[in-house]
C-alpha atoms as a PDB file:
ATOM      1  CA  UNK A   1      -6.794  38.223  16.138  1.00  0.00           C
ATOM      2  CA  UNK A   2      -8.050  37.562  19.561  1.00  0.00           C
ATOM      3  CA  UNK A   3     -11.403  37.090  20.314  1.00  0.00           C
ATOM      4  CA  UNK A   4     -12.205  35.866  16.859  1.00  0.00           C
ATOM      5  CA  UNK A   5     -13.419  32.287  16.714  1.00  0.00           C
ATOM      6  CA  UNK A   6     -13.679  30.024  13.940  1.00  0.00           C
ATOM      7  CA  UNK A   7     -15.441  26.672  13.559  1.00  0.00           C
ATOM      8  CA  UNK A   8     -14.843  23.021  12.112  1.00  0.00           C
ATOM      9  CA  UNK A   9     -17.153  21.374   9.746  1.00  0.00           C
ATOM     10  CA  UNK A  10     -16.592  17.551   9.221  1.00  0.00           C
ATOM     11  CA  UNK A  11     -18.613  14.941   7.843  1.00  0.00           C
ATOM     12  CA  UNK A  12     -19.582  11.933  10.158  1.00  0.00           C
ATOM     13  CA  UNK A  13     -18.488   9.332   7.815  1.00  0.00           C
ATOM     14  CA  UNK A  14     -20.682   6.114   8.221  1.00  0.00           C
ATOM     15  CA  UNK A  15     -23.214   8.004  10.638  1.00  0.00           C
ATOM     16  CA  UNK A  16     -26.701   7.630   9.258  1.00  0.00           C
ATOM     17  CA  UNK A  17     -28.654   9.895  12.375  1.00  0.00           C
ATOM     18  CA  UNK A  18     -27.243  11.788  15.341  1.00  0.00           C
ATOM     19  CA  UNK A  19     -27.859   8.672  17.584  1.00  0.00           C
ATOM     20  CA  UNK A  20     -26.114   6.614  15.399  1.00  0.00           C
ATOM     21  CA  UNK A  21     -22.991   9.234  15.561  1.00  0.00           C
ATOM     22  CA  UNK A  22     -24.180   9.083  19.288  1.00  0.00           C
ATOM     23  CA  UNK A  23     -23.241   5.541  19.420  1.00  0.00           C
ATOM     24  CA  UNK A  24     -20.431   5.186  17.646  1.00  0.00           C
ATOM     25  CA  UNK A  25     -19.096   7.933  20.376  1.00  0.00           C
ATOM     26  CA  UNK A  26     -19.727   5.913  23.563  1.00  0.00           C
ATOM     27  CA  UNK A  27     -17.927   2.576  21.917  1.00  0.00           C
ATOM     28  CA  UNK A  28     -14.944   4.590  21.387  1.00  0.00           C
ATOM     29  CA  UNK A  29     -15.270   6.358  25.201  1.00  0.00           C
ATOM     30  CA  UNK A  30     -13.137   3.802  26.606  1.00  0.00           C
ATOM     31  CA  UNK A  31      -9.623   5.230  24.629  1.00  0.00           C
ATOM     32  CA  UNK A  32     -10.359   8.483  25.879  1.00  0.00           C
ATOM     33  CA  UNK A  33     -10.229  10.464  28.975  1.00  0.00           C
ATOM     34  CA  UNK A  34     -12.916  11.031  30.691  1.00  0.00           C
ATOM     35  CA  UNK A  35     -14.975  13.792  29.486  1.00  0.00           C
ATOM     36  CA  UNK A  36     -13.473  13.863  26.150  1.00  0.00           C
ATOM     37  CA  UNK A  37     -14.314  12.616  22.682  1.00  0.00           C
ATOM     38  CA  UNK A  38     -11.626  12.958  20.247  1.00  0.00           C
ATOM     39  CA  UNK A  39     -11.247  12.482  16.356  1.00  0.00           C
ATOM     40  CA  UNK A  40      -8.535  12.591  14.636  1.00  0.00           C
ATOM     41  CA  UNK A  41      -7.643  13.977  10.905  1.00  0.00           C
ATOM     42  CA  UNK A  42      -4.942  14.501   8.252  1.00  0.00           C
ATOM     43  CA  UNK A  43      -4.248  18.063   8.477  1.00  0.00           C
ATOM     44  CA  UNK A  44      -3.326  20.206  11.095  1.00  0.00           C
ATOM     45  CA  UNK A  45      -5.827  23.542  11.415  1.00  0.00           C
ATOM     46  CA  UNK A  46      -3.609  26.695  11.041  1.00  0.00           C
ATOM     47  CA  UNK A  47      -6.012  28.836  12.603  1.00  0.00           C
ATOM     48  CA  UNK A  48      -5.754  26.745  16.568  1.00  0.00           C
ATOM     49  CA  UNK A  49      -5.921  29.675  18.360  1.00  0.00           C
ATOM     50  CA  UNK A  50      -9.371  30.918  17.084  1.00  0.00           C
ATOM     51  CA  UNK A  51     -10.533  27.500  17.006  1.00  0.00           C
ATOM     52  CA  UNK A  52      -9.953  26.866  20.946  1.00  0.00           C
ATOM     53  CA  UNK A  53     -11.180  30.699  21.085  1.00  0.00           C
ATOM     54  CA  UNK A  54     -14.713  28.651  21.536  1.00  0.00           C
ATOM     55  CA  UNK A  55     -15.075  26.883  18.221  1.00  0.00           C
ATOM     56  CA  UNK A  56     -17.123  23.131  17.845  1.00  0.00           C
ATOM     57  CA  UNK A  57     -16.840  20.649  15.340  1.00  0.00           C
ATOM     58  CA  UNK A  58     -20.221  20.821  13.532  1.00  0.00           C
ATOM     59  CA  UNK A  59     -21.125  17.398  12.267  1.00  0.00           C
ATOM     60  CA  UNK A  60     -22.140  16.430   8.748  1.00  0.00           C
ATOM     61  CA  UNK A  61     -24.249  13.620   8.954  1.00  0.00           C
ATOM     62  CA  UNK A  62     -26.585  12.336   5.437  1.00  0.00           C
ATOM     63  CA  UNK A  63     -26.056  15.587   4.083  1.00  0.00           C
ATOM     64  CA  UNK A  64     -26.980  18.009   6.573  1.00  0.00           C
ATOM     65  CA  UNK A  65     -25.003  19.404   9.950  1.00  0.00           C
ATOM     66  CA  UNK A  66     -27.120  18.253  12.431  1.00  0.00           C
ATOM     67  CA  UNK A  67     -25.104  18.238  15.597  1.00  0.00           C
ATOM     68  CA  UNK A  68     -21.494  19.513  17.386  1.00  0.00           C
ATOM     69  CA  UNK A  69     -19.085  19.187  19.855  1.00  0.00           C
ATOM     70  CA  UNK A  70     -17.004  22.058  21.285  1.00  0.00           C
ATOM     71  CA  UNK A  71     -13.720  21.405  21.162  1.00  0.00           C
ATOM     72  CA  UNK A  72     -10.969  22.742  23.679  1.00  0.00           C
ATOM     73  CA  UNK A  73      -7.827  21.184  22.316  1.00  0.00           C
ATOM     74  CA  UNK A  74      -6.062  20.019  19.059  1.00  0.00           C
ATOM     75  CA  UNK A  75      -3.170  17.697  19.515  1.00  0.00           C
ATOM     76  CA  UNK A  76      -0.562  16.450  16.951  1.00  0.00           C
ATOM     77  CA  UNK A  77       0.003  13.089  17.038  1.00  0.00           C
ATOM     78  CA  UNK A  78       1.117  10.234  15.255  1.00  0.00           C
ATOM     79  CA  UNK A  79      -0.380   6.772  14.651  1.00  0.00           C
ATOM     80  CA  UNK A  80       3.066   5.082  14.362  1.00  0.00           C
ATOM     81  CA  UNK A  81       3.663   5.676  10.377  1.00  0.00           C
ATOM     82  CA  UNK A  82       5.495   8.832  10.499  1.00  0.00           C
ATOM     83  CA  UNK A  83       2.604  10.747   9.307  1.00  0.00           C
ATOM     84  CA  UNK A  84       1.747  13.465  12.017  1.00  0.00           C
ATOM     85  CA  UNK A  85      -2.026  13.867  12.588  1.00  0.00           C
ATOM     86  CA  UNK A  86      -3.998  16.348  14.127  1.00  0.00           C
ATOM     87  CA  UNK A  87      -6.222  15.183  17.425  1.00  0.00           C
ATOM     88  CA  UNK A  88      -9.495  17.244  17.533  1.00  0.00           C
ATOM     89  CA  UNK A  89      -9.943  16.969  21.322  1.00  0.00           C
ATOM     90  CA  UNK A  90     -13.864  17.908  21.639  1.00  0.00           C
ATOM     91  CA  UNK A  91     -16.823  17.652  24.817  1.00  0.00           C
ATOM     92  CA  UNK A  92     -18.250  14.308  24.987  1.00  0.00           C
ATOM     93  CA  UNK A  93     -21.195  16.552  25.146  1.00  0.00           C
ATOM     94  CA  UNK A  94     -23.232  16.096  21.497  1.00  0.00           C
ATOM     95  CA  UNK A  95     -25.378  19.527  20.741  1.00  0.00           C
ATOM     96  CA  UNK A  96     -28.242  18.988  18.079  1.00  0.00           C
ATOM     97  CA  UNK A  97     -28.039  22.030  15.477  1.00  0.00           C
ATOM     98  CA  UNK A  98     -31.287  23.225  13.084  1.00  0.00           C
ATOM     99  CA  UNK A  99     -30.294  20.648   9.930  1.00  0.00           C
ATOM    100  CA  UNK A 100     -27.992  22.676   7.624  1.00  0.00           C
ATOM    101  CA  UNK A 101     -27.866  21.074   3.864  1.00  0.00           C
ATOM    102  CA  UNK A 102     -23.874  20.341   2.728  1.00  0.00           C
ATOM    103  CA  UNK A 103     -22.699  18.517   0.061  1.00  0.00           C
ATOM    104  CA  UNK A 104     -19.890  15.983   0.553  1.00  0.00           C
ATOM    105  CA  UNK A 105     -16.560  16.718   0.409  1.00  0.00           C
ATOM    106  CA  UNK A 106     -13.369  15.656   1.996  1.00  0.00           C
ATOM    107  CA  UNK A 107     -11.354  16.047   5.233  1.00  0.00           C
ATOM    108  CA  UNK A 108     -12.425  19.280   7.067  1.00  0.00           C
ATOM    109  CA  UNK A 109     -13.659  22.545   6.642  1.00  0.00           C
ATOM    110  CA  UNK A 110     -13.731  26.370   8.518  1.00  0.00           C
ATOM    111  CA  UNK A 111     -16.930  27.053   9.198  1.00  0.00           C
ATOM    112  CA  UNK A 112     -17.560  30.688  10.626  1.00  0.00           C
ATOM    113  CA  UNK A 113     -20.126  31.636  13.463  1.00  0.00           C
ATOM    114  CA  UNK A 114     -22.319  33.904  11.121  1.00  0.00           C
ATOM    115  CA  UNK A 115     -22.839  30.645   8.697  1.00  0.00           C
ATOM    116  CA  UNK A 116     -23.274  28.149  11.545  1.00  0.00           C
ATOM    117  CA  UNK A 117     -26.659  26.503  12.313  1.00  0.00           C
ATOM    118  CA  UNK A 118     -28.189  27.382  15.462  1.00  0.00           C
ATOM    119  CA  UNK A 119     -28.169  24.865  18.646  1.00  0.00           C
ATOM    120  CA  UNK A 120     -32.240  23.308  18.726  1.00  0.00           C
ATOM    121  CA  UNK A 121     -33.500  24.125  21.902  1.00  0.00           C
ATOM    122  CA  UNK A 122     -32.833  21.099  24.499  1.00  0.00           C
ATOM    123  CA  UNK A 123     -36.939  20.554  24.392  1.00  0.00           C
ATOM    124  CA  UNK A 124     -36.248  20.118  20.614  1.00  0.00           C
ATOM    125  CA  UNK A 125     -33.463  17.654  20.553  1.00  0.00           C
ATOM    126  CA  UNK A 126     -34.533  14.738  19.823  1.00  0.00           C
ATOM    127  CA  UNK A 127     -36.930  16.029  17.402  1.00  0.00           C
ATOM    128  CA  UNK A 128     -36.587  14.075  13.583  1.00  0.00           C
ATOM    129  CA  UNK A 129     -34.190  16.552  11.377  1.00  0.00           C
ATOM    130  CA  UNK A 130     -35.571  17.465   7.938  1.00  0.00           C
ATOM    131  CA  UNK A 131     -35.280  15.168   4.826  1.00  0.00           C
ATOM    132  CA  UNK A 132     -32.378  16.799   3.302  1.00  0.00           C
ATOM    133  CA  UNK A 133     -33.756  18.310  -0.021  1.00  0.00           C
ATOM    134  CA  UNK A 134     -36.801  20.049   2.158  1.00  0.00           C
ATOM    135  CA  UNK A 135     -33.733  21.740   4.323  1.00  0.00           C
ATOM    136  CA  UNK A 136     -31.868  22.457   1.170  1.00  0.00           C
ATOM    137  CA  UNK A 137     -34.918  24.051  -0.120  1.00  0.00           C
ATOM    138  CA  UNK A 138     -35.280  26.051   3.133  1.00  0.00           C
ATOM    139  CA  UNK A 139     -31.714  27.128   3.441  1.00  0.00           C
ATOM    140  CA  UNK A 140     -32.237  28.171  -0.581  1.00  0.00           C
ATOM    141  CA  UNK A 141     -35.092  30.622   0.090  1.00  0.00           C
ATOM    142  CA  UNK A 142     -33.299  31.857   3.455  1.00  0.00           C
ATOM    143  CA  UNK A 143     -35.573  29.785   5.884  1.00  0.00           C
ATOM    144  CA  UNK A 144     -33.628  27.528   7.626  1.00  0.00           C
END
């Protein structure tokens, strides 16, 4: 379908804020081209072409999507044991979200438009994110 665009959801494994996620970034800056942050997974996304249609990589991080990266390009690759990979090539760019509640699970996710957090204004972004159970309890009544 073109035109339609369809988002990751992933969680930041280890990541206990968006600075920490932040950091862990610029340490790995210097194995990637310039510009570029990239991540790589297990499975390859079947639905590419609506992902690079505009799609990010929304971050899970202590049980809430907090922050995303665009991405513009998903590479297969392979680490050396045979076992081809999936590169998610995303903006160096990190874009604070309002905190979405999401309960663990594994690998990645779609995530479409209409159910993805909106970007906090750039005034807002370094604002603290809600303690998870007062943004579940939000997102339960419809007010996050």
């Amino acid at each position: 379908m073109l035109g339609f665009m369809i988002n990751l959801l992933k969680l930041s494994v280890g990541s206990v804020s968006v600075e920490d996620h932040e950091d862990w970034q610029v340490s790995q800056r210097q194995h990637w081209p310039p510009g570029q942050a990239i991540h790589v997974t297990r499975m390859f996304p079947k639905r590419e072409a609506e992902i690079l249609e505009g799609g990010s990589l929304y971050w899970v991080i202590k049980g809430a999507i907090l922050c995303r990266q665009r991405v513009v390009d998903l590479k297969e690759v392979d680490l050396g044991d045979g076992i081809p990979r999936c590169a998610l090539i995303m903006d160096q760019e990190i874009i604070r979200t309002e905190a979405a509640p999401r309960r663990p699970f594994q690998g990645w996710r779609y995530l479409d438009p209409k159910d993805s957090p909106r970007d906090l204004p750039k005034a807002r972004a370094k604002d603290d994110p809600l303690p998870p159970a007062l943004a579940q309890a939000l997102a339960e009544i419809g007010l996050r």
